[in-house]
N, C-alpha and C. Protein backbone atom coordinates (compact mmCIF):
# COMPACT_ATOMS: atom_id res chain seq x y z
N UNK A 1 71.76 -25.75 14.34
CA UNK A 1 70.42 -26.30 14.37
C UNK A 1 69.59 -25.50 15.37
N UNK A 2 68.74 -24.87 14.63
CA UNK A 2 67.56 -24.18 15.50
C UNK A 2 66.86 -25.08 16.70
N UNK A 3 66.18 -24.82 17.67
CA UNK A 3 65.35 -25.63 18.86
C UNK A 3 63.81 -25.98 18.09
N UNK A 4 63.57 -27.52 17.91
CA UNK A 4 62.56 -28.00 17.09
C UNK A 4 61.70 -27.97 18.38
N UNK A 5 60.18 -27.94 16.78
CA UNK A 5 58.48 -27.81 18.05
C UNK A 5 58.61 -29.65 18.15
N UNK A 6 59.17 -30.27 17.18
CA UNK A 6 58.85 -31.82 17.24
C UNK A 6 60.09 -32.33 17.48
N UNK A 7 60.16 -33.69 18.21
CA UNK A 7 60.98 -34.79 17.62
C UNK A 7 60.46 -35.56 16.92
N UNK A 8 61.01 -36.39 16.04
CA UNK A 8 60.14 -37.48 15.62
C UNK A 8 61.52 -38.97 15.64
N UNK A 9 60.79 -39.57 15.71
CA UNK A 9 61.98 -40.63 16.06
C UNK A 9 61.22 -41.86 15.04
N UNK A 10 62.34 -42.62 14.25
CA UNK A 10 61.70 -43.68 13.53
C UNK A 10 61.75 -44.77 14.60
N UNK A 11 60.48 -45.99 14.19
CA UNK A 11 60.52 -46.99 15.16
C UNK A 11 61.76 -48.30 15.09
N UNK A 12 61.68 -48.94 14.34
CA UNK A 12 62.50 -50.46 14.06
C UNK A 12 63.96 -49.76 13.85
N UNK A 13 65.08 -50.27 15.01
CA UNK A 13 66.20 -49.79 15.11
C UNK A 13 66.44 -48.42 15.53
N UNK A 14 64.97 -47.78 15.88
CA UNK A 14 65.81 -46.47 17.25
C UNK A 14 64.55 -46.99 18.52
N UNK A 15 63.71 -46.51 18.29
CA UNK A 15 62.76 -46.55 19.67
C UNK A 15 62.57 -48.06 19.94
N UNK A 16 62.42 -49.33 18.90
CA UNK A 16 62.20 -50.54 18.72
C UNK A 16 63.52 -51.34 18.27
N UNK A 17 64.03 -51.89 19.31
CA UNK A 17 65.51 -52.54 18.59
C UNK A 17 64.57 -53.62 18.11
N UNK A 18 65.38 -53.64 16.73
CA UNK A 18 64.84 -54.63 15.58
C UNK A 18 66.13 -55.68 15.32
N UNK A 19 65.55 -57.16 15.40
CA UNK A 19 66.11 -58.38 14.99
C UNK A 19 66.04 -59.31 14.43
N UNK A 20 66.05 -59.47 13.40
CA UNK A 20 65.53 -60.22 12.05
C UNK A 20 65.36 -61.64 12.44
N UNK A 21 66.39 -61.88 13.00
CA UNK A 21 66.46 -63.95 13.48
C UNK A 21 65.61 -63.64 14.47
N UNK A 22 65.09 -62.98 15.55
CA UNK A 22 64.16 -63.33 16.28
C UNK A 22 62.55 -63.72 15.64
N UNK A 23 62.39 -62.82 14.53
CA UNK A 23 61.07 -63.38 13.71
C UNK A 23 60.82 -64.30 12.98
N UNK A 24 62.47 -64.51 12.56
CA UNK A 24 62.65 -66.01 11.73
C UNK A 24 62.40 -67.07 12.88
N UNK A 25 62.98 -66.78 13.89
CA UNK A 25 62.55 -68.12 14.48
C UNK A 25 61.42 -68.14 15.35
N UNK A 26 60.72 -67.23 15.43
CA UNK A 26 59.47 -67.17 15.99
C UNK A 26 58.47 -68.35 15.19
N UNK A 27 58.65 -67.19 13.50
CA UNK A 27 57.66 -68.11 12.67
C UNK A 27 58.26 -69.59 11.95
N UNK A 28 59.55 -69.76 12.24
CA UNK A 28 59.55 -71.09 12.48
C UNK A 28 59.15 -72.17 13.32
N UNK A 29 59.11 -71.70 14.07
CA UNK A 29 58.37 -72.21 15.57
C UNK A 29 56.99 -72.48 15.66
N UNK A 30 56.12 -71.62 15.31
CA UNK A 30 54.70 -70.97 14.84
C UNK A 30 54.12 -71.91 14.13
N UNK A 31 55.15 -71.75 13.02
CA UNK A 31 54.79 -72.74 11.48
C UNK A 31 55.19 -73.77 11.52
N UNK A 32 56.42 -74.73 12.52
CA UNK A 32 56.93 -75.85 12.06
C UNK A 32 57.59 -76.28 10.83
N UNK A 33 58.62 -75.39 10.50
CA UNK A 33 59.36 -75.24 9.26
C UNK A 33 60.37 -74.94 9.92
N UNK A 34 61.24 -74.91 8.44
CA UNK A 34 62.71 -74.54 9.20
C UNK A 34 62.72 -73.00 8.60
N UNK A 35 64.17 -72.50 9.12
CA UNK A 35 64.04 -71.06 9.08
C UNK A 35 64.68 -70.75 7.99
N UNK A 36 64.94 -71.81 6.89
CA UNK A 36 65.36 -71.24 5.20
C UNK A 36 63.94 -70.84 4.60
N UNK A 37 63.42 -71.88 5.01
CA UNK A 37 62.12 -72.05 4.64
C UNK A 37 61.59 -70.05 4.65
N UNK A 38 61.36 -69.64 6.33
CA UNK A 38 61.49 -68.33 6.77
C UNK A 38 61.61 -67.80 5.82
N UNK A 39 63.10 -67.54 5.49
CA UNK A 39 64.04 -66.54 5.34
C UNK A 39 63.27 -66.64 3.90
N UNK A 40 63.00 -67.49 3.38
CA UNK A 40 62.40 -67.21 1.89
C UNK A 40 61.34 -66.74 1.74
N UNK A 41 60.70 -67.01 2.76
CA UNK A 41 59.07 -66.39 2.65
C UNK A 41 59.27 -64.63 3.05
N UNK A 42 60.01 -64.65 4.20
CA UNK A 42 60.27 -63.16 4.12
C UNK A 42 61.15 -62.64 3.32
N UNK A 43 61.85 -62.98 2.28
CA UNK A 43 62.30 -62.25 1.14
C UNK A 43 61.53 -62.00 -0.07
N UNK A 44 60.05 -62.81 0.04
CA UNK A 44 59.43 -62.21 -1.00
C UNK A 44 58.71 -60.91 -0.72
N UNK A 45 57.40 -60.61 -1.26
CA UNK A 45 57.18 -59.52 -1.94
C UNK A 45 56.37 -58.81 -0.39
N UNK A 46 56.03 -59.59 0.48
CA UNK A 46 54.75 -59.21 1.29
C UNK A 46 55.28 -58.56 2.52
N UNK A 47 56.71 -58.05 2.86
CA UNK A 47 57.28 -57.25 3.76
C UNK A 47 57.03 -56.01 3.18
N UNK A 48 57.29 -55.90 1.91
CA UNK A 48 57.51 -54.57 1.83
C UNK A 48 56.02 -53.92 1.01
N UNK A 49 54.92 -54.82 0.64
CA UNK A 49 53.46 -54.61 0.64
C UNK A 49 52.95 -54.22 2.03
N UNK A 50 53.34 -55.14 2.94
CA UNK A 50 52.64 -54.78 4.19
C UNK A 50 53.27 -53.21 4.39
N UNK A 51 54.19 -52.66 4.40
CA UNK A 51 54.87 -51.73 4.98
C UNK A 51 54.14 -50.45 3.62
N UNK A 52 54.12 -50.41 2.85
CA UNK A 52 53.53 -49.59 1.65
C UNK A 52 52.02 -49.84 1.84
N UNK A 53 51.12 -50.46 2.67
CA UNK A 53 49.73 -50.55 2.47
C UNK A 53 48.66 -51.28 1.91
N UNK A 54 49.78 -52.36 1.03
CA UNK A 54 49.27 -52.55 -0.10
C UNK A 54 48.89 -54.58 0.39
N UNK A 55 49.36 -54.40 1.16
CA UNK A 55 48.46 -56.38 2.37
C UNK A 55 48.30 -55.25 3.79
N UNK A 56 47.20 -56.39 4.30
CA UNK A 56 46.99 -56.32 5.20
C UNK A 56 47.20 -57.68 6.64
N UNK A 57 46.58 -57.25 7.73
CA UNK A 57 47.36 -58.29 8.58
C UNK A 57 46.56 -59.67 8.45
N UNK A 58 45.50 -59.72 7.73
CA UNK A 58 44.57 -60.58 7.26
C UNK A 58 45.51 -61.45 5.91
N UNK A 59 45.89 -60.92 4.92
CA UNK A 59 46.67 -61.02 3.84
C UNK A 59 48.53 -62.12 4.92
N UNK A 60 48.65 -61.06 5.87
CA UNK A 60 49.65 -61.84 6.18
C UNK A 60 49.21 -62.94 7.21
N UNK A 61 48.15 -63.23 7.80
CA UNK A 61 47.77 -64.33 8.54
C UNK A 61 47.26 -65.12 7.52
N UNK A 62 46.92 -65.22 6.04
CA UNK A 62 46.16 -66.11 5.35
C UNK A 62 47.70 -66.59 4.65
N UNK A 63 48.66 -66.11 4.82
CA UNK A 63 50.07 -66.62 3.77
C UNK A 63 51.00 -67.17 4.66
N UNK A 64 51.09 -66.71 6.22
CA UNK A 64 51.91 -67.78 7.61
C UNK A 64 50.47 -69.18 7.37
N UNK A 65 49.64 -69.06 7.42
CA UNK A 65 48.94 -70.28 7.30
C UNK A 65 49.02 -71.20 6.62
N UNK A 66 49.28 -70.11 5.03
CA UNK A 66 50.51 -71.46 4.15
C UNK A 66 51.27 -71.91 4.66
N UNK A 67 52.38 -71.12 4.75
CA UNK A 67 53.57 -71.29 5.66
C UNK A 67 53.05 -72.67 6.08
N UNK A 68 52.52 -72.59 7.64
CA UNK A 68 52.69 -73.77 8.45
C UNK A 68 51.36 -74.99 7.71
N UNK A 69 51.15 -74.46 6.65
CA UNK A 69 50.24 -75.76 5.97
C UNK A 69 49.11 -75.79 7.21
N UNK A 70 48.47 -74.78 8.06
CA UNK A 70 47.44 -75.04 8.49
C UNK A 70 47.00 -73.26 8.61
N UNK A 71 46.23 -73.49 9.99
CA UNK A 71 45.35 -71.93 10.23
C UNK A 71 45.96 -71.12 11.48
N UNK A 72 46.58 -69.90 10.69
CA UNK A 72 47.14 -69.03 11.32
C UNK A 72 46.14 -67.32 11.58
N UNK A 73 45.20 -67.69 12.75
CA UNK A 73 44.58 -66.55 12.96
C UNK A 73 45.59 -64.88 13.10
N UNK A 74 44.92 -63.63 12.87
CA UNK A 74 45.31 -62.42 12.81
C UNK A 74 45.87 -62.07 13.76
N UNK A 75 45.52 -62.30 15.28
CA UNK A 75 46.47 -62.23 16.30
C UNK A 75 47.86 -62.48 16.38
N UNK A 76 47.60 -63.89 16.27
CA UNK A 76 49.09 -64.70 15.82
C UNK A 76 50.06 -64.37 14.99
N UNK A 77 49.33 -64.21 13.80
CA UNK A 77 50.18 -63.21 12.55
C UNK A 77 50.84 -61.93 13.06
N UNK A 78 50.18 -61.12 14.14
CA UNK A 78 50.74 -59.92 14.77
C UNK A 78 51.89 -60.35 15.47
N UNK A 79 51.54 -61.13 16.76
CA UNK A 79 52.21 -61.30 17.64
C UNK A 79 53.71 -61.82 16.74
N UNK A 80 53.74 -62.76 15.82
CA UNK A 80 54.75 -63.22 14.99
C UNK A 80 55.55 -62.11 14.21
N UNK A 81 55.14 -61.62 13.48
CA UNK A 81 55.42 -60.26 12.66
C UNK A 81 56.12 -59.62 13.84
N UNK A 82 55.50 -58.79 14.73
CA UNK A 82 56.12 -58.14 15.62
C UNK A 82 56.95 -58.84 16.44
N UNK A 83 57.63 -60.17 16.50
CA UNK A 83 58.44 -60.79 17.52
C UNK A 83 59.92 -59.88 16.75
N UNK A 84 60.19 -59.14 15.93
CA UNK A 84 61.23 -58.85 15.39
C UNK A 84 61.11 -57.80 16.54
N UNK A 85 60.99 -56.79 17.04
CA UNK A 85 60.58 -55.84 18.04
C UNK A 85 60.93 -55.74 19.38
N UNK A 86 61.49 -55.02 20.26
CA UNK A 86 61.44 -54.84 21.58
C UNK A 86 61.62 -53.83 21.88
N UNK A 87 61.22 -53.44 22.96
CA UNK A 87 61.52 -51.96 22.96
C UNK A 87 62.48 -51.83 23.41
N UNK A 88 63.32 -50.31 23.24
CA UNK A 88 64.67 -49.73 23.51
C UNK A 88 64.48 -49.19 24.85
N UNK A 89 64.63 -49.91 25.81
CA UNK A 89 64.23 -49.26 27.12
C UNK A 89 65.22 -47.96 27.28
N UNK A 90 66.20 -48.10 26.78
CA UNK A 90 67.46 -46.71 26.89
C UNK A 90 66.70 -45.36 26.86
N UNK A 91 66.18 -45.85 25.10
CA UNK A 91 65.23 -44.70 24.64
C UNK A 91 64.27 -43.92 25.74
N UNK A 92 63.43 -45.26 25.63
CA UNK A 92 61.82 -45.11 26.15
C UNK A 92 62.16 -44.56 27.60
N UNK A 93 63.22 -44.41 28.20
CA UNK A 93 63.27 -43.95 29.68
C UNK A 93 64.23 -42.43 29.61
N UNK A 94 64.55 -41.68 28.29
CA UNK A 94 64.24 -40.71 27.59
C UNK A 94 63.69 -39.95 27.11
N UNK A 95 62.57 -40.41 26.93
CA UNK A 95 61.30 -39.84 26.51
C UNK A 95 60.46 -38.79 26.94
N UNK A 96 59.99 -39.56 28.32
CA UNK A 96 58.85 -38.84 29.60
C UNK A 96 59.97 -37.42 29.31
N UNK A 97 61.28 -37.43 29.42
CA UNK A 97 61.22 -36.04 29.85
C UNK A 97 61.76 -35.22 28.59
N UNK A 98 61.72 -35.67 28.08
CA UNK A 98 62.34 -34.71 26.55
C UNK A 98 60.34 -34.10 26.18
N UNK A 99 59.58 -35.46 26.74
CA UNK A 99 57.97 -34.80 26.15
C UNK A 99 57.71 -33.46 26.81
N UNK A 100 58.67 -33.09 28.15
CA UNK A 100 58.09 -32.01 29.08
C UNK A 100 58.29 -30.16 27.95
N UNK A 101 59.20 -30.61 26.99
CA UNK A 101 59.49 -29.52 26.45
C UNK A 101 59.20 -29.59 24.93
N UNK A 102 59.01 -30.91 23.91
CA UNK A 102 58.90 -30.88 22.83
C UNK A 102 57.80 -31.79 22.72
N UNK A 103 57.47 -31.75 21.67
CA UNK A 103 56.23 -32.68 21.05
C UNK A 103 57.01 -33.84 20.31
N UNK A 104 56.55 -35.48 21.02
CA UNK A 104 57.26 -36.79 19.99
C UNK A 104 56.51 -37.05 19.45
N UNK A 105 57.19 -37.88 18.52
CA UNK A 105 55.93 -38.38 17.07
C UNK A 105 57.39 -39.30 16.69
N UNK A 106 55.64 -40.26 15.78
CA UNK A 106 57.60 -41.00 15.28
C UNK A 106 56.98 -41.23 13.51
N UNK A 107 57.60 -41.82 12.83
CA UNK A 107 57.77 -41.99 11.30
C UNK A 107 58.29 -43.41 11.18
N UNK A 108 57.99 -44.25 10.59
CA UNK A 108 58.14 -45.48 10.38
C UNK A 108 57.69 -46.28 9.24
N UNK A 109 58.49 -46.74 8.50
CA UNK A 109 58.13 -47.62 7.46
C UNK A 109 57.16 -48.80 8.09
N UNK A 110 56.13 -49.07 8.29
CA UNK A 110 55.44 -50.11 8.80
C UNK A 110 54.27 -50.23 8.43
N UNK A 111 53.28 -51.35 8.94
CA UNK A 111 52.06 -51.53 8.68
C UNK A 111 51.44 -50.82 10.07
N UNK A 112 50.21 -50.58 10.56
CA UNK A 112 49.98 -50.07 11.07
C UNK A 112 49.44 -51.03 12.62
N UNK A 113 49.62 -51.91 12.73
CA UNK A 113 49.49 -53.00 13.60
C UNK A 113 50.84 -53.02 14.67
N UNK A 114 51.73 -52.30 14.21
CA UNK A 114 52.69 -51.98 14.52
C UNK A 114 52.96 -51.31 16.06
N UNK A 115 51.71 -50.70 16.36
CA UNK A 115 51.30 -49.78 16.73
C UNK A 115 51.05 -50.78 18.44
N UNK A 116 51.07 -52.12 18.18
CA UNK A 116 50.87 -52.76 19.37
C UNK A 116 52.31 -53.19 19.95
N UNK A 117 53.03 -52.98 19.35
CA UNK A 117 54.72 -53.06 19.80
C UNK A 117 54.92 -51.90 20.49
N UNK A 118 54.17 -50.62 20.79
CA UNK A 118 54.66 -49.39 21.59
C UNK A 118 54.53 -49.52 23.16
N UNK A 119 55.33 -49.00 23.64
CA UNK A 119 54.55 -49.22 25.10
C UNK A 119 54.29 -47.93 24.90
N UNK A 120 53.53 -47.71 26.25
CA UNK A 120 52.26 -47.07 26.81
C UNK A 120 52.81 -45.78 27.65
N UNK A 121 54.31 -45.57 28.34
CA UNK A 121 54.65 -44.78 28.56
C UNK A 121 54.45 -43.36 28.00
N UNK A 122 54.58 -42.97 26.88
CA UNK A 122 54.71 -41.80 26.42
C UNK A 122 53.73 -41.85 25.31
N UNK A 123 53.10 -41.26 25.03
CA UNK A 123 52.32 -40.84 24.07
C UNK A 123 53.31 -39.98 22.34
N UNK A 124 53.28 -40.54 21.35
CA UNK A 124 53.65 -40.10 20.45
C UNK A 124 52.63 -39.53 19.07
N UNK A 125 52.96 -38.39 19.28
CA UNK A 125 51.52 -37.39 18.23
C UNK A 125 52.48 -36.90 17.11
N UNK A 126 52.00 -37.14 16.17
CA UNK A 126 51.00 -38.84 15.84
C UNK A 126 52.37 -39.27 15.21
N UNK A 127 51.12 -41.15 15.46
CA UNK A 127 52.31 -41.94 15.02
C UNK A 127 52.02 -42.16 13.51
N UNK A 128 53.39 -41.47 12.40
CA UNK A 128 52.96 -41.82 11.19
C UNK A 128 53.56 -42.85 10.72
N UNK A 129 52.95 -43.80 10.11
CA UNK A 129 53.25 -45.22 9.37
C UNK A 129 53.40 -45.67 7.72
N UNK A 130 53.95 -46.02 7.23
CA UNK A 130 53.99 -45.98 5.54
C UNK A 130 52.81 -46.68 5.19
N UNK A 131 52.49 -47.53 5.59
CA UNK A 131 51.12 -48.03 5.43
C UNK A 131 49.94 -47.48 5.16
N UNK A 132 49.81 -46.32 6.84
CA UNK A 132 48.92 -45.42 6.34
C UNK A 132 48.58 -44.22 5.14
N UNK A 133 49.69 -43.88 4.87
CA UNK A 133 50.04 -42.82 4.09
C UNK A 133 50.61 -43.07 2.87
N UNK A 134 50.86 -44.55 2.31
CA UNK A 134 50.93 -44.80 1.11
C UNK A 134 52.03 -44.14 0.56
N UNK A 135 53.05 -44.40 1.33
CA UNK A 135 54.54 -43.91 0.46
C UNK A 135 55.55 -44.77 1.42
N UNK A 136 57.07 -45.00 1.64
CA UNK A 136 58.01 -45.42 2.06
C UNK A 136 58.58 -44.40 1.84
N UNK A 137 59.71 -44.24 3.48
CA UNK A 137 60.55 -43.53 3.57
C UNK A 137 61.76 -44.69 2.67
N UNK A 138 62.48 -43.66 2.01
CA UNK A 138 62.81 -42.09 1.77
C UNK A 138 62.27 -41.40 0.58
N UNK A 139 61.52 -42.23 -0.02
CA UNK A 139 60.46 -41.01 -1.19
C UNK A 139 59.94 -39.81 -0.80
N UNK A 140 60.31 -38.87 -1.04
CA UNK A 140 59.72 -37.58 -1.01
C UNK A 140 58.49 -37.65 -0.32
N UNK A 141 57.67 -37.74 -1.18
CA UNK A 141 56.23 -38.28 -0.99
C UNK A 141 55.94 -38.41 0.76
N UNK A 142 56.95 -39.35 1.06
CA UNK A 142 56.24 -39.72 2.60
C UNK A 142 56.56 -38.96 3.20
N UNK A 143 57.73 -37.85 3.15
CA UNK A 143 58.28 -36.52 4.03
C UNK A 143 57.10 -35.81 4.12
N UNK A 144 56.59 -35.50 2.80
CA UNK A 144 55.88 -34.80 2.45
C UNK A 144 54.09 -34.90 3.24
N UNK A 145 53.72 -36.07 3.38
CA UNK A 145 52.96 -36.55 3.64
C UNK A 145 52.98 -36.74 5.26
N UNK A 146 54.18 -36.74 5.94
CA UNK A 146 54.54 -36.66 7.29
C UNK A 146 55.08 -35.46 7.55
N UNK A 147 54.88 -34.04 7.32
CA UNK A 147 55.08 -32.81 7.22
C UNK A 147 53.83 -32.75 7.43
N UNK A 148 52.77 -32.83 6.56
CA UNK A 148 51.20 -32.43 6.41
C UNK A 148 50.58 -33.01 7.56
N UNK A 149 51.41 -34.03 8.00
CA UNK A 149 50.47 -34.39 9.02
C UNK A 149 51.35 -33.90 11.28
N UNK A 150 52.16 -33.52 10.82
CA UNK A 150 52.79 -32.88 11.77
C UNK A 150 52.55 -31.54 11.96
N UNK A 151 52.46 -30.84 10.89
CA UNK A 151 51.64 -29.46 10.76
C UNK A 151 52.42 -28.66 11.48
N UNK A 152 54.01 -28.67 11.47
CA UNK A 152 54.91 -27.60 11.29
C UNK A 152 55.52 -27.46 10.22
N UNK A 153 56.56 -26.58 10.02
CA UNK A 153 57.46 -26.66 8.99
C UNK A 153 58.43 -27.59 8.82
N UNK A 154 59.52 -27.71 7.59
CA UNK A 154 60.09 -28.69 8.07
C UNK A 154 61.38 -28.25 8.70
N UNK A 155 61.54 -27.06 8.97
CA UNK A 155 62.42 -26.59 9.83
C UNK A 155 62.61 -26.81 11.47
N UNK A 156 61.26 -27.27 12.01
CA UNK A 156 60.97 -27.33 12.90
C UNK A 156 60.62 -29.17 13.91
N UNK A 157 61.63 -29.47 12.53
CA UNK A 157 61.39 -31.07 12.91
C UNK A 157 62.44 -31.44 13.20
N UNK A 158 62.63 -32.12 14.38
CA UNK A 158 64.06 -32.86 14.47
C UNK A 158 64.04 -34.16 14.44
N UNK A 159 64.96 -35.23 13.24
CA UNK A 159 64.52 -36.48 13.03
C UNK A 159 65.22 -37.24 13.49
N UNK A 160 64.77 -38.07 13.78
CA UNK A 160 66.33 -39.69 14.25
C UNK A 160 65.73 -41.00 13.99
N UNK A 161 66.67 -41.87 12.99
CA UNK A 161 66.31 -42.73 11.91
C UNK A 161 67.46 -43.26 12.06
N UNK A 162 67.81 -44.40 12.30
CA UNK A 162 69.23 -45.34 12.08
C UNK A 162 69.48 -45.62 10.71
N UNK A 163 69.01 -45.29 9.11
CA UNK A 163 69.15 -45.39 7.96
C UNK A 163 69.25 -44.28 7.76
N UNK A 164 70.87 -43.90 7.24
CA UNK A 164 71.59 -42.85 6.62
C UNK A 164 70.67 -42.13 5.60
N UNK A 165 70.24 -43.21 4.68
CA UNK A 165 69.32 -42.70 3.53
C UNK A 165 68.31 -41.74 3.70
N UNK A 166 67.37 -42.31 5.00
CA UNK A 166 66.51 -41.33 5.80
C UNK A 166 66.75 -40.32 6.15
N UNK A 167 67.63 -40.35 6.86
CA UNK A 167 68.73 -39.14 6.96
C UNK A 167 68.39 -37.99 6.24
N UNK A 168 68.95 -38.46 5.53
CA UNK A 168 69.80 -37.60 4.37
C UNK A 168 68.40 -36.97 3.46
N UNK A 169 67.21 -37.64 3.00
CA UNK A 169 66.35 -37.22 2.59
C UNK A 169 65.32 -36.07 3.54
N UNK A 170 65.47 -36.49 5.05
CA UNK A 170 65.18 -35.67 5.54
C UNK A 170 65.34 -33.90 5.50
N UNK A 171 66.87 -34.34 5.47
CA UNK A 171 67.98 -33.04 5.04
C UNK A 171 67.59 -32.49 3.92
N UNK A 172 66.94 -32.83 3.23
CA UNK A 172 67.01 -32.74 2.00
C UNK A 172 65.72 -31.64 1.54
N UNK A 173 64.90 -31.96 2.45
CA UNK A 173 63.07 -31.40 3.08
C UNK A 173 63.72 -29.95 4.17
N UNK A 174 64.83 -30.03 4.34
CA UNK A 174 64.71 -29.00 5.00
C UNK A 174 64.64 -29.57 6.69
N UNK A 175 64.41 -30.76 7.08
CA UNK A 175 64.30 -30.92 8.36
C UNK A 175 65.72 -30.97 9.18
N UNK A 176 65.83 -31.08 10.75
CA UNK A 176 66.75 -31.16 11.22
C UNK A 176 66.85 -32.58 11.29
N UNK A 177 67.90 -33.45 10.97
CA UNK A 177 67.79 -34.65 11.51
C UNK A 177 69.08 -35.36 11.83
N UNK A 178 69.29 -36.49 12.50
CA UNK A 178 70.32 -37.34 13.35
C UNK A 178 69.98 -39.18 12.78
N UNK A 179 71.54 -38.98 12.56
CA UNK A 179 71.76 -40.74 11.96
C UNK A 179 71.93 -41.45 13.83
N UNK A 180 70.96 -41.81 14.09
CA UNK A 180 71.25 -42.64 15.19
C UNK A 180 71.77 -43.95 15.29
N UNK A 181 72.74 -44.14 16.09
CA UNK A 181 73.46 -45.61 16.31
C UNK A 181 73.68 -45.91 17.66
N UNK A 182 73.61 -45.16 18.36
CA UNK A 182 73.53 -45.69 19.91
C UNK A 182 72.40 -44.79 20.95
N UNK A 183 72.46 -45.78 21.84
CA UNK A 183 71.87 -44.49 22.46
C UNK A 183 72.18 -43.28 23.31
N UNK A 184 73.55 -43.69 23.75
CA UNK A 184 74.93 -43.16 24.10
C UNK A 184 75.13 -42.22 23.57
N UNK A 185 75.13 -42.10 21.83
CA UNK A 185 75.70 -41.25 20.81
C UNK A 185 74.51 -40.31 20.22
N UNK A 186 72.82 -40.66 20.88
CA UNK A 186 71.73 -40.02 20.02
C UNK A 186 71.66 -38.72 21.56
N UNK A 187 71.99 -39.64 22.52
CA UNK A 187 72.06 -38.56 24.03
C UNK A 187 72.63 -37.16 24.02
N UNK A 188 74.32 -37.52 23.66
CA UNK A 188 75.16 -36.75 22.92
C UNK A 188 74.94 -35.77 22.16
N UNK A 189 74.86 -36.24 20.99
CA UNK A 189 73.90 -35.05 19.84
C UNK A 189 72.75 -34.18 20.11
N UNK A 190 71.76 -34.98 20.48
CA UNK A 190 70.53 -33.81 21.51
C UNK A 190 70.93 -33.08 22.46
N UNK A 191 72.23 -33.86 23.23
CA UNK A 191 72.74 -32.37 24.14
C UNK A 191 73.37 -31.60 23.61
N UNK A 192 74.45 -31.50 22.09
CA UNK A 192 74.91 -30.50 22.00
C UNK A 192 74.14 -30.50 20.65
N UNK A 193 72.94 -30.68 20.55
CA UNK A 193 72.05 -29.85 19.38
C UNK A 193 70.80 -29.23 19.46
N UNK A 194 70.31 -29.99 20.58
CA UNK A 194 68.75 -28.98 21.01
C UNK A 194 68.81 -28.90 22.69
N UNK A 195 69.83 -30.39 23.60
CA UNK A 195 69.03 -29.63 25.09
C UNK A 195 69.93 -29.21 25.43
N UNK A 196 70.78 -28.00 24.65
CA UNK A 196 71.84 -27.16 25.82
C UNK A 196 71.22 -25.72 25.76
């Protein structure tokens, strides 16, 4: 593996440890339902609309309002949505200095509201979102579309995505990329793949 101009790191499960029962029971809580109730509402169609572009956070504050049979303003809808979220402090105290030599950016299946779950430490150029760009990783399409907007080659990208699939499509574009599972094990690999 050649020395990349970028990293790019996906958010939910590398930079953002992601936990599904924490949002279930957020918006159970929120809504005053139980969390089958949840679990059904988030198995329909509007996770993976929000994340493709296709609702917005208006769309998901007017359908938690069903949910709790009353009025669930856009804030709330954020703050709820994003309770799945925290940041990977492991990561994020990684960062500041990997930025001294490469350019971060991250790639993420998400809506773009998303964007209030980052902390403020490090700056990531740019942050691309499926939302914005109207494709989901791993379709071509969104590589493609997060290439154009990184404005190197894809030789020059190094990726890390906890979904193999991602992975592998990355690979596939020509980019450098890493199945991350720890942060122990993503440390590892960057030292014996780009910081030695």
């Amino acid at each position: 593996m050649g020395r990349p101009r970028v990293i790019v790191f996906d958010l939910g499960g590398v930079l953002l440890d992601y936990a599904p029962e924490r949002r279930v029971s957020a918006i159970a809580a929120a809504c005053r339902t139980d969390e089958d109730a949840v679990r059904a509402f988030l198995s329909g169609p509007l996770v993976r609309d929000l994340d493709a572009g296709l609702a917005t956070l208006d769309h998901l504050a007017r359908d938690l309002g069903r949910l709790a049979e009353g009025r669930i303003d856009a804030g709330e809808a954020a703050r709820l949505w994003l309770s799945v979220f925290r940041p990977n402090q492991t990561l994020w105290t990684l960062l500041p200095p990997l930025s001294r030599d490469y350019r971060l950016a991250c790639f993420s299946n998400n809506p773009g509201f998303v964007r209030q779950a980052l902390p403020s430490e490090v700056t990531l150029d740019p942050v691309i979102l499926s939302a914005e760009i109207g494709a989901l990783k791993p379709e071509p399409a969104s590589f493609a579309a997060a290439e154009a907007r990184l404005g190197v080659d894809p030789g020059d990208i190094l990726f890390v995505d906890d979904a193999y699939r991602n992975v592998t499509a990355a690979r596939a574009r020509g980019w450098n990329a890493l199945h991350y599972r720890s942060p122990e094990l993503l440390l590892a690999d960057l030292r014996r793949n780009v910081l030695s």
